[in-house]
Structures are given as structure tokens and as C-alpha cells.
PDB file of N, CA and C in Angstrom:
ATOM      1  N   UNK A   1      46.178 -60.323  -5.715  1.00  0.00           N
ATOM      2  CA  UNK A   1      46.501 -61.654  -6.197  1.00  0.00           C
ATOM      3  C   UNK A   1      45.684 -61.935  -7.460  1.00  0.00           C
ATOM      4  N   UNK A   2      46.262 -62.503  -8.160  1.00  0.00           N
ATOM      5  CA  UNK A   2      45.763 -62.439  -9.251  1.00  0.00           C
ATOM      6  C   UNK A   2      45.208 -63.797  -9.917  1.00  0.00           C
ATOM      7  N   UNK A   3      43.839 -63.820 -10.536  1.00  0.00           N
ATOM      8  CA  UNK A   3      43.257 -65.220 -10.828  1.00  0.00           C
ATOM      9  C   UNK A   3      43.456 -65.567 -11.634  1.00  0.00           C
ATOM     10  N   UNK A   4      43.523 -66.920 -11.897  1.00  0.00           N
ATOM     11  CA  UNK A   4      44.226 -68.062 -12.886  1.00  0.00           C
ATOM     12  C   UNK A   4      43.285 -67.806 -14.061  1.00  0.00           C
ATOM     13  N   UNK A   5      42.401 -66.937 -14.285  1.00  0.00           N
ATOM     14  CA  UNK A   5      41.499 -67.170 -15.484  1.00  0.00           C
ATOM     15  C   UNK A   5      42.962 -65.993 -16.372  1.00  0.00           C
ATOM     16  N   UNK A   6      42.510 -64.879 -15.302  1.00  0.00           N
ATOM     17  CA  UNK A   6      43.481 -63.494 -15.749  1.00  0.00           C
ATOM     18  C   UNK A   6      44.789 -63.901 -16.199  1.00  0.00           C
ATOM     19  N   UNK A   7      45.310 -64.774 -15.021  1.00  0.00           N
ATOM     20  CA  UNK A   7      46.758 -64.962 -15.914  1.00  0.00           C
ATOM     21  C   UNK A   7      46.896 -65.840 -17.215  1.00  0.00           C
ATOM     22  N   UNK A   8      45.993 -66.872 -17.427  1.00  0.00           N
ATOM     23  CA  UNK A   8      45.869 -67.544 -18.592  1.00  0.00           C
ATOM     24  C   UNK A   8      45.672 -66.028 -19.660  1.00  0.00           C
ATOM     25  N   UNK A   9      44.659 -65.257 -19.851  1.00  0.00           N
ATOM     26  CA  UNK A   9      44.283 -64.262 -20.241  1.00  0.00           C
ATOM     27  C   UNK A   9      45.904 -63.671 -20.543  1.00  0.00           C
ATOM     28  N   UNK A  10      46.351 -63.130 -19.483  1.00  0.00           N
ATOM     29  CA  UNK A  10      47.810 -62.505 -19.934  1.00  0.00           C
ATOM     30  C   UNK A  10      49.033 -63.330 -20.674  1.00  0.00           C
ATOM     31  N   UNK A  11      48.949 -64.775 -20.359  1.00  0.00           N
ATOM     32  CA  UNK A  11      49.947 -65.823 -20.669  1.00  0.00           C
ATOM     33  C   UNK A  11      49.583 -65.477 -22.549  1.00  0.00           C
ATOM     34  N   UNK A  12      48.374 -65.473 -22.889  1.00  0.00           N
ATOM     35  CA  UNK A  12      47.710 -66.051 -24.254  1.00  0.00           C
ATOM     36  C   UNK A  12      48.227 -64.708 -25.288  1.00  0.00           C
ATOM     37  N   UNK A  13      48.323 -63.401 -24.155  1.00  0.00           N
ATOM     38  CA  UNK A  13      47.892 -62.162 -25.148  1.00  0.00           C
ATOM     39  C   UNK A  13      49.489 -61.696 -24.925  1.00  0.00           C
ATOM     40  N   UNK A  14      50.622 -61.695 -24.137  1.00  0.00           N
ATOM     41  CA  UNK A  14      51.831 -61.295 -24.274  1.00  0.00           C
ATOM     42  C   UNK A  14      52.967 -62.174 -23.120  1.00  0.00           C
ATOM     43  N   UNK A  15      53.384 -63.213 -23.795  1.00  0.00           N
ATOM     44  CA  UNK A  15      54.403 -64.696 -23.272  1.00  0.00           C
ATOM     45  C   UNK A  15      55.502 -64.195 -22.555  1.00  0.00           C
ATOM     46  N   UNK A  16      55.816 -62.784 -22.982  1.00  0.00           N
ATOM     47  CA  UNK A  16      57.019 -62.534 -22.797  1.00  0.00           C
ATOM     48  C   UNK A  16      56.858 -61.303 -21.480  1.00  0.00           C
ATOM     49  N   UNK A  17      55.574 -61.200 -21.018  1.00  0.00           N
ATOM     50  CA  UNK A  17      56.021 -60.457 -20.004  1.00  0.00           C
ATOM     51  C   UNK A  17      55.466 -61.398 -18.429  1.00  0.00           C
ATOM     52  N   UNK A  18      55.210 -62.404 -18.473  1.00  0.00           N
ATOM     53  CA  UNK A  18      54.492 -63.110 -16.981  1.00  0.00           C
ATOM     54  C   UNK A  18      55.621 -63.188 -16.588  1.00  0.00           C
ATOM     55  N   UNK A  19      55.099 -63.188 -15.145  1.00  0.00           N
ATOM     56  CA  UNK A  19      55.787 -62.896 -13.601  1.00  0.00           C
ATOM     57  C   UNK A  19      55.625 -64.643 -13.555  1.00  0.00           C
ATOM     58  N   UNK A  20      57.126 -65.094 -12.851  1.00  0.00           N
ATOM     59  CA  UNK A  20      57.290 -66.658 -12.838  1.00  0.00           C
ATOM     60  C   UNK A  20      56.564 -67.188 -11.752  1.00  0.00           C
ATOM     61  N   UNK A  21      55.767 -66.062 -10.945  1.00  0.00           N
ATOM     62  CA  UNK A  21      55.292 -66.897  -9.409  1.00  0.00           C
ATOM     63  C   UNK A  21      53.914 -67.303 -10.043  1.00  0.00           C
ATOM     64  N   UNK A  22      53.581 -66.436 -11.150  1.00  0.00           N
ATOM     65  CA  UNK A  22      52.178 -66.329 -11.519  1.00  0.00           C
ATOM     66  C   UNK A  22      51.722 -67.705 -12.506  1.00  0.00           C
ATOM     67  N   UNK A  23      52.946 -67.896 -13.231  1.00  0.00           N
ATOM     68  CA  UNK A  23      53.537 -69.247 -14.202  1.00  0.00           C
ATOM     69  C   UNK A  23      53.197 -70.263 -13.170  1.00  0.00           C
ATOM     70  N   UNK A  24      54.042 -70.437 -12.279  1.00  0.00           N
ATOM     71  CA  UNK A  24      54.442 -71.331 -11.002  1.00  0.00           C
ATOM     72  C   UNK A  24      52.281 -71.663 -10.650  1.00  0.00           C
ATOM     73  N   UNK A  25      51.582 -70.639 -10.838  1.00  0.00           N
ATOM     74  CA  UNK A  25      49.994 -70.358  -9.956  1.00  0.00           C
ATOM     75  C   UNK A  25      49.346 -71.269 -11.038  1.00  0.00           C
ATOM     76  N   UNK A  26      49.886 -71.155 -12.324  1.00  0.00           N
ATOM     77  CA  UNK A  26      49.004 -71.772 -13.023  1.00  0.00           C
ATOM     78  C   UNK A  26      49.565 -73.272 -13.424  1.00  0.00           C
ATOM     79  N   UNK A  27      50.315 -73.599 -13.341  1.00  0.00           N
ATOM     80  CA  UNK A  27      51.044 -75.061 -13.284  1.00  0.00           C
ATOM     81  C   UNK A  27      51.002 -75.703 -11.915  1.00  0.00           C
ATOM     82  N   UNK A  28      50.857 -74.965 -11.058  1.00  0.00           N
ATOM     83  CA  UNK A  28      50.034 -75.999  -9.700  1.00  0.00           C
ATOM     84  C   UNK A  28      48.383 -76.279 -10.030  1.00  0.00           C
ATOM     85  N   UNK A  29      48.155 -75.417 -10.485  1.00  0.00           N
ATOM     86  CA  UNK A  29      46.500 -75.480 -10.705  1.00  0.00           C
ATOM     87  C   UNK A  29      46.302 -76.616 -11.472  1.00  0.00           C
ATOM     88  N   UNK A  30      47.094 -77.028 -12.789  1.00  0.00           N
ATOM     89  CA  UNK A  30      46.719 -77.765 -13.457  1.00  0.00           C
ATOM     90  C   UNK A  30      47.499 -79.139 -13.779  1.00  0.00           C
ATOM     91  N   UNK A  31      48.463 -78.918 -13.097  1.00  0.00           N
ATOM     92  CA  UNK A  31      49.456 -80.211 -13.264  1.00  0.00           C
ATOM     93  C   UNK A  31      49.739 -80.786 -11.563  1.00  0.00           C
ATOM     94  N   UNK A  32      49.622 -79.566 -10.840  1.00  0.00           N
ATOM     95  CA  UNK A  32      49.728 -80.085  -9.426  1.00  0.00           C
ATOM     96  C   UNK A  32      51.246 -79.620  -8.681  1.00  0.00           C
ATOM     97  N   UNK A  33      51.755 -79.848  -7.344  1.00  0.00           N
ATOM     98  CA  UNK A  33      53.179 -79.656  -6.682  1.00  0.00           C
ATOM     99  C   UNK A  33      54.060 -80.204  -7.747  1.00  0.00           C
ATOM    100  N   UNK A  34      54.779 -79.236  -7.952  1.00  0.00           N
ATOM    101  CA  UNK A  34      56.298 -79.958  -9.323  1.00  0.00           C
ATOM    102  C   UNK A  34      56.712 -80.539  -8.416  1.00  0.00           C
ATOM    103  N   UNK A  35      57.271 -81.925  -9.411  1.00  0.00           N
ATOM    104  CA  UNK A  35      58.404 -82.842  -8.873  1.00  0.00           C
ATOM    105  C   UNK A  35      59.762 -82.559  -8.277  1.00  0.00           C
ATOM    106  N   UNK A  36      59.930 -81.282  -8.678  1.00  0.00           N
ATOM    107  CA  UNK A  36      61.470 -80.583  -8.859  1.00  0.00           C
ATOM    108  C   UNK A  36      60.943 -79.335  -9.142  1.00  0.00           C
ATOM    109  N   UNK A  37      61.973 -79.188  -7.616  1.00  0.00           N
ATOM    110  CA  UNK A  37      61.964 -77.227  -7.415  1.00  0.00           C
ATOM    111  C   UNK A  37      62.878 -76.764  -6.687  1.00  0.00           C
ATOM    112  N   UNK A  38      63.855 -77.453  -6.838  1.00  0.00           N
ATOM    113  CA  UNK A  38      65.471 -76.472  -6.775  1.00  0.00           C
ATOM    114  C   UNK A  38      66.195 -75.760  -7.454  1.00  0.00           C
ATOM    115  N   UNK A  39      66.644 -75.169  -7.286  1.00  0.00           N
ATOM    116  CA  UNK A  39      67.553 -74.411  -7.788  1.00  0.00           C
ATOM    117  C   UNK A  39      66.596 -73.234  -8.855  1.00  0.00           C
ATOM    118  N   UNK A  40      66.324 -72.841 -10.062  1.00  0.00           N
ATOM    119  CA  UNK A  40      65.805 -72.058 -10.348  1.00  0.00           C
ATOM    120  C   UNK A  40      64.908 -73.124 -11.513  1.00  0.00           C
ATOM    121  N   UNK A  41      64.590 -74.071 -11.702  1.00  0.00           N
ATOM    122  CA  UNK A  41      63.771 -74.390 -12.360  1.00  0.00           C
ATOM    123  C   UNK A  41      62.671 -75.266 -11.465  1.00  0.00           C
ATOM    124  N   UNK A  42      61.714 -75.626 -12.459  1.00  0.00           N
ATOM    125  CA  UNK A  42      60.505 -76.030 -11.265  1.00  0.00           C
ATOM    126  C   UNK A  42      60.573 -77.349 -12.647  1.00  0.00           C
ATOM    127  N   UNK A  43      60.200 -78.419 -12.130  1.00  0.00           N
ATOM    128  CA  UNK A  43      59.685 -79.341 -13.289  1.00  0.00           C
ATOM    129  C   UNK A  43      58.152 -79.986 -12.808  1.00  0.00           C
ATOM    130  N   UNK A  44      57.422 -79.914 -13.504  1.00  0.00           N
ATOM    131  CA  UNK A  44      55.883 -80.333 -13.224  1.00  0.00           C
ATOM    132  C   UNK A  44      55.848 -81.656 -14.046  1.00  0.00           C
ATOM    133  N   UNK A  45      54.660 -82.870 -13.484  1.00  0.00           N
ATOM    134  CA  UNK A  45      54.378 -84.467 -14.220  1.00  0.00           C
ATOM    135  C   UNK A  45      53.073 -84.168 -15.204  1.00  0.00           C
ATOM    136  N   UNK A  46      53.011 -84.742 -16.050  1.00  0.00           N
ATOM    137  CA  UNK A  46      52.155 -84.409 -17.038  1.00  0.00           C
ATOM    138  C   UNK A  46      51.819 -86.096 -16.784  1.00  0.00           C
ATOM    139  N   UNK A  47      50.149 -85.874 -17.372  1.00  0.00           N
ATOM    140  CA  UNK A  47      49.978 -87.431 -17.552  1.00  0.00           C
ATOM    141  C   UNK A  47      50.370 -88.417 -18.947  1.00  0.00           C
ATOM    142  N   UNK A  48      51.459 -87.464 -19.487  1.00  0.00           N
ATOM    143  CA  UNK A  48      51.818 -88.626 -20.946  1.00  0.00           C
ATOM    144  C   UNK A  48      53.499 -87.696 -20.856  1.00  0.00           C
ATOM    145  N   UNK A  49      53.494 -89.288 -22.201  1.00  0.00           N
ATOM    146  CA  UNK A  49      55.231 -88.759 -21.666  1.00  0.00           C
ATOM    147  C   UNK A  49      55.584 -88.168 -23.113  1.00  0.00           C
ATOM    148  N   UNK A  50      56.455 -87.046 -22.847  1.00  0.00           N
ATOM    149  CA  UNK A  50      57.030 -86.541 -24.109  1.00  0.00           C
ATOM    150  C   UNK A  50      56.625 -85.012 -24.128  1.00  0.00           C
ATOM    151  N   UNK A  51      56.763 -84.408 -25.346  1.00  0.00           N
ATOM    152  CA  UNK A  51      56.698 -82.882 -25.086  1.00  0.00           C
ATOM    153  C   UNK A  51      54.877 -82.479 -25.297  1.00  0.00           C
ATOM    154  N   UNK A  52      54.246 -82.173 -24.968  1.00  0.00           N
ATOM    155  CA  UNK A  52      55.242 -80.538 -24.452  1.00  0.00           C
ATOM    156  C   UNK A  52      55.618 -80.752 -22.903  1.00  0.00           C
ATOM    157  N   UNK A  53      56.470 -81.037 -22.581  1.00  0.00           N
ATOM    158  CA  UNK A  53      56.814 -80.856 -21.370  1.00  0.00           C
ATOM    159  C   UNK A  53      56.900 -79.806 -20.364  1.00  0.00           C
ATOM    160  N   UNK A  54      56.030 -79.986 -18.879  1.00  0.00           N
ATOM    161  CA  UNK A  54      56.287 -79.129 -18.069  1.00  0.00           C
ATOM    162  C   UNK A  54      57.748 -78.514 -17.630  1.00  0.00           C
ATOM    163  N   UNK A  55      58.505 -77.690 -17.708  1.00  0.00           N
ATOM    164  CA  UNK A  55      60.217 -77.259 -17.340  1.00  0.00           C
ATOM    165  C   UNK A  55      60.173 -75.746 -17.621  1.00  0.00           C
ATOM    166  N   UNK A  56      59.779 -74.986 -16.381  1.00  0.00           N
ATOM    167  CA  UNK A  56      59.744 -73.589 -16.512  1.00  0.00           C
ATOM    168  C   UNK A  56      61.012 -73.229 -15.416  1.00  0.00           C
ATOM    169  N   UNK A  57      61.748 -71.382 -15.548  1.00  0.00           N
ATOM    170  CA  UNK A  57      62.721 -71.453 -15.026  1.00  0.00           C
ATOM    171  C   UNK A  57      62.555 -69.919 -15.002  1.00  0.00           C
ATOM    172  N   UNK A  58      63.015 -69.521 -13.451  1.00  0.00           N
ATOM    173  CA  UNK A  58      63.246 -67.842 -12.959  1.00  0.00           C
ATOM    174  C   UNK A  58      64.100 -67.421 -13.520  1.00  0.00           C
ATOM    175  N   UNK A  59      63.624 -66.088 -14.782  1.00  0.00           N
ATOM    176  CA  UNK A  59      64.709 -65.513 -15.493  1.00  0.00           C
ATOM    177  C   UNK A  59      64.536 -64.084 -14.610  1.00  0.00           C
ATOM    178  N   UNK A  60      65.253 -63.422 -13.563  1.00  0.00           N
ATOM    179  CA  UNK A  60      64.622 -62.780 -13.127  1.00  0.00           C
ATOM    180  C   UNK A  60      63.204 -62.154 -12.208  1.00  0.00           C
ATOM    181  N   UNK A  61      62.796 -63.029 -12.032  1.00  0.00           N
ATOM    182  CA  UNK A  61      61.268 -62.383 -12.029  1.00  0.00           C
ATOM    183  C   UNK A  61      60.361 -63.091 -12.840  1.00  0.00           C
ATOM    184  N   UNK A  62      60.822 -62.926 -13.711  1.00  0.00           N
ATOM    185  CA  UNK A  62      59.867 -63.621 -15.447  1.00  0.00           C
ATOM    186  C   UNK A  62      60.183 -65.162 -15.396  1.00  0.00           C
ATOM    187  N   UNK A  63      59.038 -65.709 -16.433  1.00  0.00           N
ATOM    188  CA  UNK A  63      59.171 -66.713 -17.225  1.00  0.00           C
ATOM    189  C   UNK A  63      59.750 -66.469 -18.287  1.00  0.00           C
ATOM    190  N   UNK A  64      60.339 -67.449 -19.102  1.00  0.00           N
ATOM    191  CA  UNK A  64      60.766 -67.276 -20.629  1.00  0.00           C
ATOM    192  C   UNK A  64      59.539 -67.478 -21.321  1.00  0.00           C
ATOM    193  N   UNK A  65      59.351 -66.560 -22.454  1.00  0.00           N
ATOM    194  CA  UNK A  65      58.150 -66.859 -23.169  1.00  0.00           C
ATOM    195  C   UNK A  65      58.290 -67.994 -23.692  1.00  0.00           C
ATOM    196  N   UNK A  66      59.075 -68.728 -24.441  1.00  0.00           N
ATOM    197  CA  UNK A  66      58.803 -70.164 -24.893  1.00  0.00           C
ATOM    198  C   UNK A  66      58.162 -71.407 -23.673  1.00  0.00           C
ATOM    199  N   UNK A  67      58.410 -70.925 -22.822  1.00  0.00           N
ATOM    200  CA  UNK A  67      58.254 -71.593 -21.640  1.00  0.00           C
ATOM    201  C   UNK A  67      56.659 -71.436 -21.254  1.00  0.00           C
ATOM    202  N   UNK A  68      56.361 -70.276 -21.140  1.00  0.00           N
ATOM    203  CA  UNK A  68      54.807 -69.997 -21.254  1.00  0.00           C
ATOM    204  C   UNK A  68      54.357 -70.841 -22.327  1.00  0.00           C
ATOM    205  N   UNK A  69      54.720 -70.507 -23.643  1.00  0.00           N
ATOM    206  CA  UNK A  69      54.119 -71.249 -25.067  1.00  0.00           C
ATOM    207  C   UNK A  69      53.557 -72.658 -24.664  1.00  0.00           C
ATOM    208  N   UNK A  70      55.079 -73.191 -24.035  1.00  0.00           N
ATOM    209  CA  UNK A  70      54.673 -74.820 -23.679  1.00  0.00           C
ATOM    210  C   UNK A  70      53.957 -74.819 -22.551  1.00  0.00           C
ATOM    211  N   UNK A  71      53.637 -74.268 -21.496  1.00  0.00           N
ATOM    212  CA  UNK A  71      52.549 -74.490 -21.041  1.00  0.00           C
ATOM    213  C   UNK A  71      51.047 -74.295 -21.418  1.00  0.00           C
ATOM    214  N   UNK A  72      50.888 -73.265 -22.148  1.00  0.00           N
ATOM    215  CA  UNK A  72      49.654 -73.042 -22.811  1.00  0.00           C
ATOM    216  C   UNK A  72      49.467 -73.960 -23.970  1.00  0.00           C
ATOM    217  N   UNK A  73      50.237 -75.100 -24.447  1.00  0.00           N
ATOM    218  CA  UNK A  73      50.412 -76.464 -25.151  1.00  0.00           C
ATOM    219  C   UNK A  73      49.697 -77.120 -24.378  1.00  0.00           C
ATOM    220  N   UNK A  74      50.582 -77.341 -22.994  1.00  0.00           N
ATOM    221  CA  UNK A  74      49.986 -78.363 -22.572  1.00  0.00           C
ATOM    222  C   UNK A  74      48.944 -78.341 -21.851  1.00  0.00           C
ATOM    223  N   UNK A  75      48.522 -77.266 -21.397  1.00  0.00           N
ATOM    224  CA  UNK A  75      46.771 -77.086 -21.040  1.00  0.00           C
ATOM    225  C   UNK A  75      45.628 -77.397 -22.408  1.00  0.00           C
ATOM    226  N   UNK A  76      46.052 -77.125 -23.183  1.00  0.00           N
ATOM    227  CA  UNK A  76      44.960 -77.339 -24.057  1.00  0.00           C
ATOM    228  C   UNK A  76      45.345 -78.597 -24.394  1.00  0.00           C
ATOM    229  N   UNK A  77      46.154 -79.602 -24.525  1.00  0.00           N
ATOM    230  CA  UNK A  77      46.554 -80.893 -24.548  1.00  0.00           C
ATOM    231  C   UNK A  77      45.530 -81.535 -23.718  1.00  0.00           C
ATOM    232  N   UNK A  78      45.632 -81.235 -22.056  1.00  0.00           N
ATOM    233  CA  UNK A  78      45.283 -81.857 -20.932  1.00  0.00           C
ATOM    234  C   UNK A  78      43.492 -81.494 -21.529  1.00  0.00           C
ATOM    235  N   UNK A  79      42.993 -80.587 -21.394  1.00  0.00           N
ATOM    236  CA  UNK A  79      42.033 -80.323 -21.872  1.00  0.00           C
ATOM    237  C   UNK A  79      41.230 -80.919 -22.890  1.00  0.00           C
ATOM    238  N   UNK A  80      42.091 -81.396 -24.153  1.00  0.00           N
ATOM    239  CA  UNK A  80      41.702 -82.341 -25.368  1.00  0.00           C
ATOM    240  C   UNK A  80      41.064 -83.304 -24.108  1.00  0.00           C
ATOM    241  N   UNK A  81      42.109 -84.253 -23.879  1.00  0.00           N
ATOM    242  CA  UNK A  81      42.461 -85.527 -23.175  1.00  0.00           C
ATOM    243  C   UNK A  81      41.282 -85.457 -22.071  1.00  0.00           C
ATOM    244  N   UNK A  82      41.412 -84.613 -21.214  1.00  0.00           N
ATOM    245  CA  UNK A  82      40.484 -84.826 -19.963  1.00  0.00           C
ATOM    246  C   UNK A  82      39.066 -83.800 -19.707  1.00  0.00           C
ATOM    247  N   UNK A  83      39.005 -83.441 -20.773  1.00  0.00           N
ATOM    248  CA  UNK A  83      37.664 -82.024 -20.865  1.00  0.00           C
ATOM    249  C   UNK A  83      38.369 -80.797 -20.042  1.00  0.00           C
ATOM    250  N   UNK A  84      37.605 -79.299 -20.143  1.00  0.00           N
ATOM    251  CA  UNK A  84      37.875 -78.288 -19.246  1.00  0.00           C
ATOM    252  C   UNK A  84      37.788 -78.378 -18.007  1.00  0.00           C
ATOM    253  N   UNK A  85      38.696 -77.450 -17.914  1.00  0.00           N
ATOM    254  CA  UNK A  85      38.689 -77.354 -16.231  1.00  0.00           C
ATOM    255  C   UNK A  85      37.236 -76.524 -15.803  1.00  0.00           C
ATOM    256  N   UNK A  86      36.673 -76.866 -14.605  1.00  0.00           N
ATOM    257  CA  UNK A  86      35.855 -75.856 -14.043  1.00  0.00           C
ATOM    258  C   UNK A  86      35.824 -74.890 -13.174  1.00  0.00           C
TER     259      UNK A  86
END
């Protein structure tokens, strides 16, 4: 199983190859249970409204790398806003 430091680590250095459960590991960690998780997309609440918006989706196995992009947006967003995580 793999730790949320590592997958940030892999998210940062190649978008286009994360595993969506691993996506899914790090958007509970930091945004919390998505609001919406049927069908093949997951939608996560951010504390402001507008982009970058949480909306990641099972292409296979994978995340879409743009989809990674915007999450690694909005961690360092949340981060500005609320300091690092520990």
C-alpha cells in the first residue's frame, strides 16, 4: 500500500500514469469522503467555490492526467489557505 507522501511524489513527477484508487487515497486525505461516487466519477467539496475543482474519473484503472494536474492545484491552494498538512 502505498503512502500519500509517495503518491503525491508520483502524481508531481508523471500525471499520466496514477492508478485512480491511489488518486481516490489522496483526495480523501485532503478534501475528505466525496460527495458523489457513482457511476465512474467521484466528486470531492473544496472549501471555496470555483476551480480548481475536485471531479476525478476511472479511465480504466487510471486517472486522467489533467485530472491529477487539478488536484495537485488544489492541494497547494488548500495549503496557501490553511498551512501544510502534517
Amino acid at each position: 500500500m502505498a503512502k500519500i507522501k509517495d503518491i503525491l511524489v508520483q502524481m508531481v513527477q508523471n500525471p499520466k500514469d496514477v492508478r485512480f484508487i491511489d488518486l481516490c487515497k489522496v483526495c480523501n486525505r485532503y478534501f475528505g469522503e466525496p460527495r458523489q461516487s457513482s457511476s465512474s466519477h467521484r466528486i470531492y467539496k473544496t472549501p471555496w467555490q470555483g476551480d480548481p475543482r475536485i471531479n476525478i474519473q476511472n479511465h480504466k484503472g487510471k486517472a486522467k492526467a489533467y485530472q491529477v494536474k487539478q488536484v495537485l492545484l488544489a492541494i497547494e491552494r488548500l495549503e496557501v489557505d490553511h498551512g501544510p498538512e502534517k
